[in-house]
C-alpha atoms as a PDB file:
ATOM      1  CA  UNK A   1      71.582  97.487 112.999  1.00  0.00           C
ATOM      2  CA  UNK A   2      73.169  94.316 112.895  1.00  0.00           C
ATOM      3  CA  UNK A   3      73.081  92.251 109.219  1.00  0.00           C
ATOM      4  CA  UNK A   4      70.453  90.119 109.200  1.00  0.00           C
ATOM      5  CA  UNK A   5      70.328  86.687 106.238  1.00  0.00           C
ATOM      6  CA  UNK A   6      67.767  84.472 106.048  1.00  0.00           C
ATOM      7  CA  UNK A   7      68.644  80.742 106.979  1.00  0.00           C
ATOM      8  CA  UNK A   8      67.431  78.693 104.076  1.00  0.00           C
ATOM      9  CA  UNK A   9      69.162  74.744 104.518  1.00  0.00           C
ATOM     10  CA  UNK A  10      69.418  73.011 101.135  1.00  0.00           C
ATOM     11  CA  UNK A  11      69.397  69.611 101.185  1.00  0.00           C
ATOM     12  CA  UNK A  12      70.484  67.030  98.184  1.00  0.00           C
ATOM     13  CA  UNK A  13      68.125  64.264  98.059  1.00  0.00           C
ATOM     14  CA  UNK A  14      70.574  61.775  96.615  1.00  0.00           C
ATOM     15  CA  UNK A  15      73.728  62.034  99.279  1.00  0.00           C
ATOM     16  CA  UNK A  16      72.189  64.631 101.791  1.00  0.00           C
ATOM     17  CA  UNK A  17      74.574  66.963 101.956  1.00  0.00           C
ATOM     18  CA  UNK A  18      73.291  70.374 103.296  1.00  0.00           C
ATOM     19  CA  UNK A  19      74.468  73.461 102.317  1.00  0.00           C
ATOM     20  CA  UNK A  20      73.025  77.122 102.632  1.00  0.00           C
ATOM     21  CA  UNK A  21      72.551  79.829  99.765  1.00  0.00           C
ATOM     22  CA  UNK A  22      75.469  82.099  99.359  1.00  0.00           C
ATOM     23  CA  UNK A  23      74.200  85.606 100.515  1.00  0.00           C
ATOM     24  CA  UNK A  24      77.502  86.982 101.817  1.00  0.00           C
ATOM     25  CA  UNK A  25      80.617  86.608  99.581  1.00  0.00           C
ATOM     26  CA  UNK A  26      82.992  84.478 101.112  1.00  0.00           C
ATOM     27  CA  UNK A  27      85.801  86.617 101.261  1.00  0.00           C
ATOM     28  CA  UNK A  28      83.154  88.971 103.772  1.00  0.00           C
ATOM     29  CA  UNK A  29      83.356  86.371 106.122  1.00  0.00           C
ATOM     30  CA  UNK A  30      86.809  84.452 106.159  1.00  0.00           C
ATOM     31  CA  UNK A  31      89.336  87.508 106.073  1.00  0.00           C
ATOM     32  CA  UNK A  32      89.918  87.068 109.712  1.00  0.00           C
ATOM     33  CA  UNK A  33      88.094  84.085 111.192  1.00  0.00           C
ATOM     34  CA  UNK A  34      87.656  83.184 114.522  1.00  0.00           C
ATOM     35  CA  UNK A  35      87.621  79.831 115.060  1.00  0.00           C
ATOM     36  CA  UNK A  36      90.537  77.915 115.673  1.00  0.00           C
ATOM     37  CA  UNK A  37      89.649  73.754 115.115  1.00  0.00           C
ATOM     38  CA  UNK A  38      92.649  72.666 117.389  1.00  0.00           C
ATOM     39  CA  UNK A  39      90.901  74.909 120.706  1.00  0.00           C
ATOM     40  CA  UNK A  40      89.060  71.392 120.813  1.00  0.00           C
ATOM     41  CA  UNK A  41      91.620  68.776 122.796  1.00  0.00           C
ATOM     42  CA  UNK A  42      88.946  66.340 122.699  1.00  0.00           C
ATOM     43  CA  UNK A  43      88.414  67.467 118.150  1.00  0.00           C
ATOM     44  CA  UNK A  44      92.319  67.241 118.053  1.00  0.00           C
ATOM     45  CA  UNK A  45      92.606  63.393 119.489  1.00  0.00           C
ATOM     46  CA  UNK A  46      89.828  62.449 117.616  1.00  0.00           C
ATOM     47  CA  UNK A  47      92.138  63.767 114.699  1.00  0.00           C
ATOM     48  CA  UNK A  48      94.973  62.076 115.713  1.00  0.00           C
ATOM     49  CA  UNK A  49      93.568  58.670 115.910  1.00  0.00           C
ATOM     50  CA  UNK A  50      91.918  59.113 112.531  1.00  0.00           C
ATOM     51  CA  UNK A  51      94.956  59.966 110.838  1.00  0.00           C
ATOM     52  CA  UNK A  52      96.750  56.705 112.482  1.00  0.00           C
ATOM     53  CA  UNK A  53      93.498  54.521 111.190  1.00  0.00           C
ATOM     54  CA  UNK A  54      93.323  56.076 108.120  1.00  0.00           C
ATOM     55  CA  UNK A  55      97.188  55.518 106.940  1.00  0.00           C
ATOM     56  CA  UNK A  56      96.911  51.954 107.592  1.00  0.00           C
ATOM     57  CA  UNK A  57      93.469  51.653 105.902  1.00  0.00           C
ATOM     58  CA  UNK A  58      94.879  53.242 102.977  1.00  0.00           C
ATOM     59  CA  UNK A  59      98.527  52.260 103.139  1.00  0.00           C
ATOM     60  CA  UNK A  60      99.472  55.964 102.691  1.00  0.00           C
ATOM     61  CA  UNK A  61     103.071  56.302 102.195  1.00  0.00           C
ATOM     62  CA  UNK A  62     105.325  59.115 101.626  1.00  0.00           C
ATOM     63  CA  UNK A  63     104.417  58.178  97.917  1.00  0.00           C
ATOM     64  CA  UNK A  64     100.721  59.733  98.687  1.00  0.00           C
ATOM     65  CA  UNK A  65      99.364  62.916  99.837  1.00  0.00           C
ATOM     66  CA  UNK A  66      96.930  64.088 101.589  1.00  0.00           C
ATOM     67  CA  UNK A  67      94.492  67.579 101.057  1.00  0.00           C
ATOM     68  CA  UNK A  68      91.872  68.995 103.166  1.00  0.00           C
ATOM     69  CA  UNK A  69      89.625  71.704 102.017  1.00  0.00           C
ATOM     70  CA  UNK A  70      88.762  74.038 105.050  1.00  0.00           C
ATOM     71  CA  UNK A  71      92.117  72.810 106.906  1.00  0.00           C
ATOM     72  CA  UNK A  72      91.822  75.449 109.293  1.00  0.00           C
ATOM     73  CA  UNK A  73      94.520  75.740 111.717  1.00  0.00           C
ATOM     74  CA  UNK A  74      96.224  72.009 110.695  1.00  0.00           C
ATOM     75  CA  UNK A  75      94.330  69.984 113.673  1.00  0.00           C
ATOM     76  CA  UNK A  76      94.092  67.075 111.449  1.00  0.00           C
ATOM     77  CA  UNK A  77      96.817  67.342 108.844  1.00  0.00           C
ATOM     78  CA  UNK A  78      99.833  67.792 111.841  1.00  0.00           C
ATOM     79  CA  UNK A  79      99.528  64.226 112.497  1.00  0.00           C
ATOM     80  CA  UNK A  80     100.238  62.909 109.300  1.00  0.00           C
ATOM     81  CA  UNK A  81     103.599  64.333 109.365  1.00  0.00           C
ATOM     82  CA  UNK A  82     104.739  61.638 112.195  1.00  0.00           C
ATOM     83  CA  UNK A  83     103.613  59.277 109.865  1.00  0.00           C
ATOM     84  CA  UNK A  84     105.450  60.428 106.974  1.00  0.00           C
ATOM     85  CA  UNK A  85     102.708  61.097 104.662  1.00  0.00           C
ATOM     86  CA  UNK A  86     103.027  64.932 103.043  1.00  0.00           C
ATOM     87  CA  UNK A  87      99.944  66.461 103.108  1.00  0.00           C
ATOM     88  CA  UNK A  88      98.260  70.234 102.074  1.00  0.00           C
ATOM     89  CA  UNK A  89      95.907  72.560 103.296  1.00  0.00           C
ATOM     90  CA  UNK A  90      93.571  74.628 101.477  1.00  0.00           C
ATOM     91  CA  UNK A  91      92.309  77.427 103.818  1.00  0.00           C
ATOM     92  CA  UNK A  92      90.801  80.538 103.044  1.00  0.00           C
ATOM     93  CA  UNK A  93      91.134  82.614 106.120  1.00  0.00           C
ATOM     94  CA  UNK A  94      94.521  83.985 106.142  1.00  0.00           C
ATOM     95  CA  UNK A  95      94.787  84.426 109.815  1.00  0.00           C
ATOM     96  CA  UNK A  96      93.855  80.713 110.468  1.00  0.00           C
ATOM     97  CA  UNK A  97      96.336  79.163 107.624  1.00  0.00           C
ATOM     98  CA  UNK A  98      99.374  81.007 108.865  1.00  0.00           C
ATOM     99  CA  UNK A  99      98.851  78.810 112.316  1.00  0.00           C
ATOM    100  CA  UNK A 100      98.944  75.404 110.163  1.00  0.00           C
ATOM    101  CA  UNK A 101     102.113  77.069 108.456  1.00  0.00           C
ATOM    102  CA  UNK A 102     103.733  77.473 111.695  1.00  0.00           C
ATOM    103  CA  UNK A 103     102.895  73.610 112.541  1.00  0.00           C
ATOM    104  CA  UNK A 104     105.125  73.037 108.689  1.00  0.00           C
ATOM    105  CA  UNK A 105     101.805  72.272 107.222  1.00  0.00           C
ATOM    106  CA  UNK A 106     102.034  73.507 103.833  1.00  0.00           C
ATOM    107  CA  UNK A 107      98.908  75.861 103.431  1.00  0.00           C
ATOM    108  CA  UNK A 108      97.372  77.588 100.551  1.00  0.00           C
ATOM    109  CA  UNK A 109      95.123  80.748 101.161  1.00  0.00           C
ATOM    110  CA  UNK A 110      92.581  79.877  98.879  1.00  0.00           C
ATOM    111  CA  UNK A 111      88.664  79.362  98.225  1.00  0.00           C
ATOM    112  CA  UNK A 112      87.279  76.075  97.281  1.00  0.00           C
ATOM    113  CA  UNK A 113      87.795  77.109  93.327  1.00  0.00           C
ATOM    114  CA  UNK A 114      88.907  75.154  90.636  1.00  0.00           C
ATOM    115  CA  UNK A 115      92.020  77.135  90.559  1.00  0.00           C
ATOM    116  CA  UNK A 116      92.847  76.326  93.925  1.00  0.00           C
ATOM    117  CA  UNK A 117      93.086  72.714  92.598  1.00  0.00           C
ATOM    118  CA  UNK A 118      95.311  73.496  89.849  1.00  0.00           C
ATOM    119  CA  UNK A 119      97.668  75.338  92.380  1.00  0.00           C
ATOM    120  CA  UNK A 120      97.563  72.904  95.053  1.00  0.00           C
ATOM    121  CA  UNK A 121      98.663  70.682  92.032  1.00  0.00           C
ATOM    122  CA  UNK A 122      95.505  68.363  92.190  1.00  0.00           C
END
């Protein structure tokens, strides 16, 4: 029989971000995931012209960096390279960070965990 979890949505009611309860550990479900963000053309331009906004709204420089938590396979952070701003991914499915490390987007394996701040050097 397939695993079956109950879908309860939690929902903060003073910036509405929704999350679900934990009833799988994360490392059950990220060892080898299957989704690859940059599959999406359409997902990966939208990237791209974010990135290009978002340096000049910021005036990111090579001084700056950049991290995304759940980086997946680097669709957003490859296009800050061309700009010359560094940048890091924090991924915690092995299989989908080693395609952002082939891209030279420096990746770390890693949960959302205060340690993974420390290492990322945040």
């Amino acid at each position: 029989m397939e695993p079956y979890y109950p879908l309860h949505a939690l929902v903060c009611d003073g910036c509405f971000l929704v999350q679900l309860k934990e009833y799988v550990q994360p490392e059950h479900i990220f060892t080898e995931y299957a989704y690859f963000s940059a599959y999406s053309t359409s997902w990966v331009e939208h990237a791209r012209r974010y990135c290009e906004m978002i340096k000049t709204r910021w005036v990111l420089t090579e001084t700056a960096a950049v991290y995304e938590v759940a980086s997946n396979d680097g669709y957003l952070l490859q296009h800050f390279l061309p700009l010359a701003v560094p940048v890091v991914g924090i991924e915690p499915a092995a299989n989908v960070a080693e395609v952002a490390r082939q891209k030279n987007i420096p990746t770390l394996v890693e949960f959302l965990r205060p340690e993974a701040g420390a290492a990322a050097g945040v």
